[in-house]
Protein backbone atom coordinates (compact mmCIF):
# COMPACT_ATOMS: atom_id res chain seq x y z
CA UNK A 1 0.00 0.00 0.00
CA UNK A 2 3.87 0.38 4.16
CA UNK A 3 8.10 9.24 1.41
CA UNK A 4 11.01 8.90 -1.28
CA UNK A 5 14.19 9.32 0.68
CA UNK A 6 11.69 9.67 0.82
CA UNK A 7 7.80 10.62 1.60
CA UNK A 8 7.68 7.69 3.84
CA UNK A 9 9.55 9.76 6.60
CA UNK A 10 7.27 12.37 6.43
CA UNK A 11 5.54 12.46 9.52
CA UNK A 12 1.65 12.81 8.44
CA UNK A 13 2.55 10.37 5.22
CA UNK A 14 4.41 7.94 7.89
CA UNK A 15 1.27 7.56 10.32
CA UNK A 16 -1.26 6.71 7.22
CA UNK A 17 1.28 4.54 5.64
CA UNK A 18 2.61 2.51 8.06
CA UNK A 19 -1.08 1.74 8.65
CA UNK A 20 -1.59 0.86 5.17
CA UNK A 21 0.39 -2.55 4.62
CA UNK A 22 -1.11 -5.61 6.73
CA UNK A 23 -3.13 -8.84 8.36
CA UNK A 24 -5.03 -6.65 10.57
CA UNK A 25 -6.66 -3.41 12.12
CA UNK A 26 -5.05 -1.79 15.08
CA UNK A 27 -5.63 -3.69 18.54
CA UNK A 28 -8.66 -4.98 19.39
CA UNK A 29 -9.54 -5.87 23.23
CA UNK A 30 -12.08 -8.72 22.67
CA UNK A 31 -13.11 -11.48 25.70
CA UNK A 32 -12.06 -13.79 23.68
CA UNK A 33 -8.13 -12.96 23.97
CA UNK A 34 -7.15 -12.79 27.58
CA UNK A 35 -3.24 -10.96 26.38
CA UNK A 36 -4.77 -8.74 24.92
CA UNK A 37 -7.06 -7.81 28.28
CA UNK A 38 -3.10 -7.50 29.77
CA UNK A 39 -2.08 -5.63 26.61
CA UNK A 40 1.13 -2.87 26.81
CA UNK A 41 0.27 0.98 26.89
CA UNK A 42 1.77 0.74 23.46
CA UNK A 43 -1.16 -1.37 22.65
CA UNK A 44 -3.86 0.80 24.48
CA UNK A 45 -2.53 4.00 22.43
CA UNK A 46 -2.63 2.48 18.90
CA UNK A 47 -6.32 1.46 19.76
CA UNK A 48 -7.53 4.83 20.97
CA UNK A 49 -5.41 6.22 18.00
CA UNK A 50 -7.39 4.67 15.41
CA UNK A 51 -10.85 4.78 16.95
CA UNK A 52 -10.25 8.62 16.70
CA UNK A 53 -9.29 8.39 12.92
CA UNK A 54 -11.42 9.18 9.95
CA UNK A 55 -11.65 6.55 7.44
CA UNK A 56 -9.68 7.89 3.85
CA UNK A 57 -9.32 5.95 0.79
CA UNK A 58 -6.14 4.67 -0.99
CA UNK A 59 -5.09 3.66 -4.25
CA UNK A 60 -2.36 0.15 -4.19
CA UNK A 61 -0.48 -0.20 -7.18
CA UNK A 62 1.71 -3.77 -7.89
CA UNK A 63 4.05 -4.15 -10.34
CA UNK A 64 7.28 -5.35 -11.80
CA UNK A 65 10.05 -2.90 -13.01
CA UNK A 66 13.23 -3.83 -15.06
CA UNK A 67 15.56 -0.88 -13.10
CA UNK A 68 14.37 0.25 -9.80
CA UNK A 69 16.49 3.25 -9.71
CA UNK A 70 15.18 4.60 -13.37
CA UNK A 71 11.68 3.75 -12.26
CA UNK A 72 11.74 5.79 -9.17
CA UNK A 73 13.04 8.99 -10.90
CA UNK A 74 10.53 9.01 -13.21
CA UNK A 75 8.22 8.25 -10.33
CA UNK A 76 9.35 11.28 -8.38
CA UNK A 77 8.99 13.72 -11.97
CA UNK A 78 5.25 12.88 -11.74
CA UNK A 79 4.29 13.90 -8.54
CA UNK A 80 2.51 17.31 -9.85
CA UNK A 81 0.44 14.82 -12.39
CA UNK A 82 -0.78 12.40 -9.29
CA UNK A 83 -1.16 15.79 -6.73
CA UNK A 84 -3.89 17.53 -9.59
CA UNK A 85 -5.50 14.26 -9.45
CA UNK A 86 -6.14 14.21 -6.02
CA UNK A 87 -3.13 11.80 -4.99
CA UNK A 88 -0.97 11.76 -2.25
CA UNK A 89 2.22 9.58 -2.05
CA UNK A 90 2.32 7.47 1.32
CA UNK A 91 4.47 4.20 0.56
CA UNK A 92 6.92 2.82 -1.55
CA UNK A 93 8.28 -0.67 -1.49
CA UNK A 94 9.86 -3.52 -2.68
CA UNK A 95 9.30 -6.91 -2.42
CA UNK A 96 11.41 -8.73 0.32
CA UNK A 97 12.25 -11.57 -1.77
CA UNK A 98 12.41 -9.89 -5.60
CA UNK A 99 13.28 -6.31 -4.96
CA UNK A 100 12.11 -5.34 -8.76
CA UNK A 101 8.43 -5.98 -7.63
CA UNK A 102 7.23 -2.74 -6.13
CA UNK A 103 4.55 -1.68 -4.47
CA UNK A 104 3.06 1.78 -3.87
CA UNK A 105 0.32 3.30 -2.29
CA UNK A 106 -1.38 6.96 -2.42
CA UNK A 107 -4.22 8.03 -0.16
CA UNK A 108 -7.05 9.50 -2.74
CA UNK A 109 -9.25 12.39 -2.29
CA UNK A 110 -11.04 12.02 -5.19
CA UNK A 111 -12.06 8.35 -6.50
CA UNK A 112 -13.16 9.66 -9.80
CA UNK A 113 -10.22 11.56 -10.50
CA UNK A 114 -8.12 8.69 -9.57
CA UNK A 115 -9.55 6.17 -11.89
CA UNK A 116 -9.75 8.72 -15.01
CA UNK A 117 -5.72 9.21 -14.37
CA UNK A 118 -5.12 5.72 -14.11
CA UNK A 119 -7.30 4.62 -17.52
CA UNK A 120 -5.85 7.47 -18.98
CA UNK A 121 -3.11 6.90 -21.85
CA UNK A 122 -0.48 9.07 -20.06
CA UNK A 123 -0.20 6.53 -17.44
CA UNK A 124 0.88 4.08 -19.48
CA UNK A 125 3.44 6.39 -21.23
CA UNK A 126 5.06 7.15 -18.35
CA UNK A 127 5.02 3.27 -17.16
CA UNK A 128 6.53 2.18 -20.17
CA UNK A 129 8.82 5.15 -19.55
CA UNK A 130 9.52 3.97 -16.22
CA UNK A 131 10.92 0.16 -17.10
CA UNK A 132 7.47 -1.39 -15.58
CA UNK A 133 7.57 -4.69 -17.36
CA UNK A 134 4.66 -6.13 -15.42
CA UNK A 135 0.78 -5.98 -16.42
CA UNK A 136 -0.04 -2.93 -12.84
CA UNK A 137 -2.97 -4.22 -10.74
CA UNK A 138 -4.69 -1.23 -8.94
CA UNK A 139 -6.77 -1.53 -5.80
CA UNK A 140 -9.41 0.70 -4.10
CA UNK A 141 -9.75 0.10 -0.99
CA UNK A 142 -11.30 2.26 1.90
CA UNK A 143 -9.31 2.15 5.30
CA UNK A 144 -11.41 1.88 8.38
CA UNK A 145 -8.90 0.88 10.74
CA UNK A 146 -5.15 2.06 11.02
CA UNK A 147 -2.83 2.88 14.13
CA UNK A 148 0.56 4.87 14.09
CA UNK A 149 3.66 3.73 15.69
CA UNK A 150 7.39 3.06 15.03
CA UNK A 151 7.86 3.71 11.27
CA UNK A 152 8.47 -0.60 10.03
CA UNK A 153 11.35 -0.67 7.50
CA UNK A 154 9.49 -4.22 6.63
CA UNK A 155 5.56 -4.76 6.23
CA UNK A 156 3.46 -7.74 5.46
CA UNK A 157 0.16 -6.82 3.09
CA UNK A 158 -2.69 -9.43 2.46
CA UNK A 159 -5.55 -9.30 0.29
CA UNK A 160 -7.94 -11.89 -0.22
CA UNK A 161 -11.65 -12.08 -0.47
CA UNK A 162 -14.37 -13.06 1.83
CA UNK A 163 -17.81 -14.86 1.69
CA UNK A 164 -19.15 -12.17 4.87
CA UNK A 165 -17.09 -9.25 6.25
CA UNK A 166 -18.59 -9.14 9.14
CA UNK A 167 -17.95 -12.58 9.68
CA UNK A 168 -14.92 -12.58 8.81
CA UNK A 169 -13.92 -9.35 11.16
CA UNK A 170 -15.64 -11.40 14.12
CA UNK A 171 -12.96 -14.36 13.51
CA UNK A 172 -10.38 -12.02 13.15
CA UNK A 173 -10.99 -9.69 16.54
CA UNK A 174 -11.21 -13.13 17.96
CA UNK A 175 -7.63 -14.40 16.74
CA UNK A 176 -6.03 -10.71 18.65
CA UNK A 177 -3.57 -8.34 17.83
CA UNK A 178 -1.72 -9.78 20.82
CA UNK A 179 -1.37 -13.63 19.52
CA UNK A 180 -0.34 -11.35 15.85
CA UNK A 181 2.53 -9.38 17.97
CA UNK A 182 3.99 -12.85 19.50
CA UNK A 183 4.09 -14.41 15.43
CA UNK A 184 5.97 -10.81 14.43
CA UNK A 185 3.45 -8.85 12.89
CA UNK A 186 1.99 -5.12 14.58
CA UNK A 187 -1.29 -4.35 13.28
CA UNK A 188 -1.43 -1.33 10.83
CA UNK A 189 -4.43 -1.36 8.49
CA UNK A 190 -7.82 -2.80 7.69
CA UNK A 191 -9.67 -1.70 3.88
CA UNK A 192 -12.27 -2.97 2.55
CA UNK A 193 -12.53 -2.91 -1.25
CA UNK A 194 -14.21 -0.07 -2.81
CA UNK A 195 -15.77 -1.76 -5.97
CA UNK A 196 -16.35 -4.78 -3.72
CA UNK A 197 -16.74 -4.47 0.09
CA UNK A 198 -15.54 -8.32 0.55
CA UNK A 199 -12.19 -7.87 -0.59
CA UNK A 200 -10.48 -7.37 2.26
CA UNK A 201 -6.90 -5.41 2.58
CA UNK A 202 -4.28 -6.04 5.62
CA UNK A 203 -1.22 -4.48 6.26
CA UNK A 204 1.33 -5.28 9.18
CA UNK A 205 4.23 -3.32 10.40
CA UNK A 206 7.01 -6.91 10.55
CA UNK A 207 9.20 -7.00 13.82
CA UNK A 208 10.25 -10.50 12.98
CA UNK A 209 9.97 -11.87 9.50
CA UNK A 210 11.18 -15.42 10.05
CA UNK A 211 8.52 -15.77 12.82
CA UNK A 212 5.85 -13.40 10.35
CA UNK A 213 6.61 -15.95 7.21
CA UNK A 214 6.10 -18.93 9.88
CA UNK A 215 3.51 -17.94 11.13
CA UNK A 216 1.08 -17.10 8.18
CA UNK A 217 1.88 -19.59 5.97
CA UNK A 218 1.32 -22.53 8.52
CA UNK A 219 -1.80 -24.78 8.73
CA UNK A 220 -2.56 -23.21 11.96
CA UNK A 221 -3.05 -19.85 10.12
CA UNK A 222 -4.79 -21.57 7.04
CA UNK A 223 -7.63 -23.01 9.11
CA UNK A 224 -8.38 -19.30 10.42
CA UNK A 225 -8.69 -17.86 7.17
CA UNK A 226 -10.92 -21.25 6.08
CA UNK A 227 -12.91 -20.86 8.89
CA UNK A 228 -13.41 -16.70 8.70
CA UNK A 229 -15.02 -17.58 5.16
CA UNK A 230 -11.65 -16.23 3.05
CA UNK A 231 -12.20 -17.53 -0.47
CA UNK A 232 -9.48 -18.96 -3.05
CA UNK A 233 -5.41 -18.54 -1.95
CA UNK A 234 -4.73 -14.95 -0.67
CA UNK A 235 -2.80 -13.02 -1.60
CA UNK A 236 0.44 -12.37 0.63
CA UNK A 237 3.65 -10.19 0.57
CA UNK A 238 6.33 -8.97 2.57
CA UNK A 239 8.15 -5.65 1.99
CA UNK A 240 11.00 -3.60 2.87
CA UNK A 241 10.80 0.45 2.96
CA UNK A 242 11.68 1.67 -0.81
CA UNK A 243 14.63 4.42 -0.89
């Protein structure tokens, strides 16, 4: 979604974006998860921290470039372009384990403008300008959950799709932020899709990505998702912060 030497240590970008990139909403206290009841202050801020945030919506952008370094400059000579269309840079990064896929996100004040830039044939003049190599998947998702904290130099971002949201949310506030802190993962952000409210978006700051990667590809956290109604294989990537 998790700023260019960058707009990601800018401090309003930093709070939305390290929200932006994860498994989960900010802590939860449910009675189902008795750590959580014993939670850190740490905890107890990022909660009251996002129940006083407004909801905003984002644009995510995948996609594979040939030259990372020539791809980010002409990045950074279209900023005016994606600022008149109501686009503001939050995140860049790259993929943990093939640093050429990037992803970026860019919280959107105007959904309308947004789409008409990005079916627009400059886009894809500037892409191809760029070195992307890759067919770009976009995502509109609205945040209605995210927490501040420690700027991550590594997130985690899942998307997948659900049979019920609400549903789904109830497993998930079940499961805990706290049981997500001990497998490496600090809850960031929780969107909902835009053109379809059952596509769920997760991003998590990563503390430890050996335990993270453990963790959420095990059986353990396969029979959660199966049994909070998440359909087909989702969709699951770790980042570092893009320079």
């Amino acid at each position: 979604m998790r700023k260019f030497k960058s707009i990601l240590r800018t401090v309003p970008a930093i709070i939305i974006a390290t929200a932006l990139f994860s498994c989960g909403g900010p802590a939860t206290k449910t009675s189902g998860d008795s750590t959580a009841n014993s939670g850190s202050d740490t905890s107890k801020k990022d909660t009251m921290s996002a129940a006083a945030a407004a909801p905003f919506d984002v644009l995510v952008v995948t996609h594979t470039v040939k030259d990372y370094a020539k791809w980010k400059s002409v990045f950074d000579s279209n900023s005016a372009t994606r600022k008149a269309a109501g686009m503001q840079d939050l995140a860049v990064g790259r993929d943990v384990d093939s640093a050429n896929n990037i992803i970026v996100a860019f919280k959107i004040s105007d959904l309308a403008k947004a789409k008409s830039m990005i079916a627009g044939p400059k886009l894809k003049e500037t892409m191809s300008k760029a070195g992307v190599i890759s067919k770009p998947n976009f995502g509109y998702y609205h945040i209605i959950r995210f927490s501040g904290g420690a700027n991550p130099k590594q997130w985690a971002v899942v998307s997948h799709k659900v049979k019920d949201f609400d549903a789904w949310l109830k497993v998930f506030d079940n499961e805990g932020a706290a049981k997500r802190a001990n497998e490496g993962f600090v809850d960031r952000a929780l969107g909902r899709g835009i053109d379809d409210p059952n596509m769920v978006h997760l991003v998590f700051g990563v503390t430890d990505i050996a335990k993270a990667k453990a963790a959420i590809f095990s059986d353990e956290k396969k029979k959660i998702m199966m049994s909070a109604g998440v359909i087909g294989a989702p969709d699951i990537r770790f980042y570092n912060e893009g320079q």
